[in-house]
Protein backbone atom coordinates (compact mmCIF):
# COMPACT_ATOMS: atom_id res chain seq x y z
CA UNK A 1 85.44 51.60 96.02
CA UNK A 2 83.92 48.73 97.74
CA UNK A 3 81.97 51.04 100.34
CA UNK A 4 80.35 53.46 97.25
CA UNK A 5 79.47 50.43 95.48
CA UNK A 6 77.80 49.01 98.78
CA UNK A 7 76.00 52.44 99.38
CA UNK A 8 74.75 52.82 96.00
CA UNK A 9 73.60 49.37 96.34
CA UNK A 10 71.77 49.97 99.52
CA UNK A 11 70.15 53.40 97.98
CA UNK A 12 68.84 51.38 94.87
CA UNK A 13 66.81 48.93 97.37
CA UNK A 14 65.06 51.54 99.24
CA UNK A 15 64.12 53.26 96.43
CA UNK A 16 63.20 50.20 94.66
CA UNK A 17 61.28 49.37 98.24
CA UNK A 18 60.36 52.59 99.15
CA UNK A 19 62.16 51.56 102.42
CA UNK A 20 64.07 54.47 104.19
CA UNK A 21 64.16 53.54 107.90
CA UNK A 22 63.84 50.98 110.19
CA UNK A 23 63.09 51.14 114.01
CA UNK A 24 65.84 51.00 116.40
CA UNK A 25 66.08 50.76 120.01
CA UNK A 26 67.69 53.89 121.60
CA UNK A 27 69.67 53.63 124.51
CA UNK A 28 68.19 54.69 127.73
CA UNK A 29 69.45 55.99 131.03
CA UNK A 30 70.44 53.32 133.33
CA UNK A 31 72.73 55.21 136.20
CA UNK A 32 71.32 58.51 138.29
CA UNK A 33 73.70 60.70 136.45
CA UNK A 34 71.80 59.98 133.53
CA UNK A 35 68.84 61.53 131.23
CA UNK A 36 67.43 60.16 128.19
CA UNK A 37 63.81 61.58 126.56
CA UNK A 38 61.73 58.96 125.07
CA UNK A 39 61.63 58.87 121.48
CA UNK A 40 61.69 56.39 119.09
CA UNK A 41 64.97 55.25 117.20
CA UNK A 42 65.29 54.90 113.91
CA UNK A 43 68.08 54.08 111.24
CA UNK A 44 68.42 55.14 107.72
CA UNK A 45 68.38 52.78 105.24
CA UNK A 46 69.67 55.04 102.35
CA UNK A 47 73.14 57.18 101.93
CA UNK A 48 70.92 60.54 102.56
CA UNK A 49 68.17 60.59 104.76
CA UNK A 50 69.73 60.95 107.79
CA UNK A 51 67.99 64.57 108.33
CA UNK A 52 64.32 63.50 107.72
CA UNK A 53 65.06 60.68 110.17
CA UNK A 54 66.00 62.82 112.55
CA UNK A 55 63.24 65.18 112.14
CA UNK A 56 60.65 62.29 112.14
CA UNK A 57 62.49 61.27 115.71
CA UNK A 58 62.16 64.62 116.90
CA UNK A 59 58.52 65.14 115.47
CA UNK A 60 57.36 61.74 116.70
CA UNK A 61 58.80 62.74 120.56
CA UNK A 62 56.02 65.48 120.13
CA UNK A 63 52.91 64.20 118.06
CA UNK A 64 53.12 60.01 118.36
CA UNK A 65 51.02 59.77 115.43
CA UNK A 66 52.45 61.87 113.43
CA UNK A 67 52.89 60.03 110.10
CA UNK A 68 56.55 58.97 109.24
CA UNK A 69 55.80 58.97 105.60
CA UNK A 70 54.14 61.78 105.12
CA UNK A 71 57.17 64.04 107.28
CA UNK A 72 59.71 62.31 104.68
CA UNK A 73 58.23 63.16 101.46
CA UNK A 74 57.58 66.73 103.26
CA UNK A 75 61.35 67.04 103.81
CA UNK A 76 62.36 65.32 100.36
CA UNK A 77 66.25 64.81 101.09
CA UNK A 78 68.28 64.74 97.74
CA UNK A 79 70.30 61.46 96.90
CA UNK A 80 72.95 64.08 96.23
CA UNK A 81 73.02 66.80 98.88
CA UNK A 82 70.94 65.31 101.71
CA UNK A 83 68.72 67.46 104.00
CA UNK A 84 69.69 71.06 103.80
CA UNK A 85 69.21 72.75 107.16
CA UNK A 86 66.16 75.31 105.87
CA UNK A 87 64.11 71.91 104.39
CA UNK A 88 63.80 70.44 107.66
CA UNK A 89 63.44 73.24 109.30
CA UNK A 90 60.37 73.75 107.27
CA UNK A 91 59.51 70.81 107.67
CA UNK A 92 59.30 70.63 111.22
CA UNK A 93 57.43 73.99 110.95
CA UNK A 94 54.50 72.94 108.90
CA UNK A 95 54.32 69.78 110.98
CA UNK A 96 53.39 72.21 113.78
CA UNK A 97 56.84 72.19 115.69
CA UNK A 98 58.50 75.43 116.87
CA UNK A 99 61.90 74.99 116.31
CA UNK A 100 64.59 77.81 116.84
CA UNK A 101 68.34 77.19 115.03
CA UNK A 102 70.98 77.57 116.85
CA UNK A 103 75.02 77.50 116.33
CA UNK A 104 77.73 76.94 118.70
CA UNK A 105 75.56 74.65 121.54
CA UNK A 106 77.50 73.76 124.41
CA UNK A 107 77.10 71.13 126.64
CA UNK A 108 75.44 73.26 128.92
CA UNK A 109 72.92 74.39 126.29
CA UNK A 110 72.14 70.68 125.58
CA UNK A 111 72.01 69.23 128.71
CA UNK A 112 69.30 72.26 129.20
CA UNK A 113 67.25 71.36 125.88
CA UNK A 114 66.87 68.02 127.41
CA UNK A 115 66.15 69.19 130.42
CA UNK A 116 62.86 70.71 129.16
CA UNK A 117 62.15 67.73 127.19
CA UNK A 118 63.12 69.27 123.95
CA UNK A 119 65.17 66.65 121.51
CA UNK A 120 68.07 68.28 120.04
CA UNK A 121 68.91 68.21 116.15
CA UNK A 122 72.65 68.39 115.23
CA UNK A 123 75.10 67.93 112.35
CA UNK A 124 78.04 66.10 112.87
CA UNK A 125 81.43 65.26 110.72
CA UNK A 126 82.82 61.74 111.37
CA UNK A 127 86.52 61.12 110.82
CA UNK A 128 86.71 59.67 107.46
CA UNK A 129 83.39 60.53 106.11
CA UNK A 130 83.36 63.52 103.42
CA UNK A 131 80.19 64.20 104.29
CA UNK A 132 78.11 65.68 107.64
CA UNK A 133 75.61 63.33 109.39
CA UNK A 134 72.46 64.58 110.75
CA UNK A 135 71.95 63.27 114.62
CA UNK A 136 69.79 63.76 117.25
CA UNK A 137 70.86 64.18 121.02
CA UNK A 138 68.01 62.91 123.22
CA UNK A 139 69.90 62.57 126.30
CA UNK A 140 73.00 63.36 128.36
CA UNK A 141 75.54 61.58 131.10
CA UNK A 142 77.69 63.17 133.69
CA UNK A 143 80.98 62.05 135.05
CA UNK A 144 81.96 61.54 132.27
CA UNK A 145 80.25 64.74 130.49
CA UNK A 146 78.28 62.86 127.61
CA UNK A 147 75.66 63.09 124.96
């Protein structure tokens, strides 16, 4: 009870503020076994925007300039439902992205994305959450295998 309460809370200020991010430090490679691209972080400020703030990451790796606000109200996540897969997709498109959708990555396949310098847009389920969480893998680790 207490966490919707403090979500709903947190979605009525940003759209009170118009507030929906804020920039983040990412972490970066620090051993020889690791890759990272550079990108800039961001965190959500709302309960649903977690796929336009990954597709701003992603778009901003490509075209620095690119304006955050203007990718956001492209992609228009729903206080309800989120990003669905096809918005940002489209989104990314008319931003002037390429962007191919894939299921079933491996390792391998991501480690190879970065590899070419291509961020990697995923949707994750954390234990506990009833809901998926958009991400974005921008880097890898060996020994252990991580993204």
């Amino acid at each position: 009870m207490l966490k919707k309460l403090f979500t709903k809370t947190l979605d009525v200020l940003s759209d009170w503020t118009d507030f929906v991010a804020t920039r983040v430090p990412l972490r970066r490679a620090s051993r020889a076994e690791e890759v990272t691209l550079d990108l800039p972080g961001y965190c959500q400020l709302d309960s649903f925007g977690c796929g336009a703030i990954a597709g701003v990451m992603a778009l901003k790796h490509f075209q620095p300039r690119a304006s955050f606000s203007a990718f956001y109200a492209r992609v228009s996540p729903l206080p309800t439902t989120g990003t669905a897969t096809y918005r940002l997709v489209r989104a990314l498109r008319q931003s002037g992205l390429r962007v191919a959708e894939r299921h079933a990555l491996t390792f391998v396949d991501l480690c190879s994305a970065i590899d070419a310098g291509q961020p990697v847009l995923v949707v994750v389920h954390n234990p506990g959450s009833d809901s998926a969480h958009w991400v974005v893998v921008y880097g890898y680790g060996r020994n252990p295998s991580q993204v």
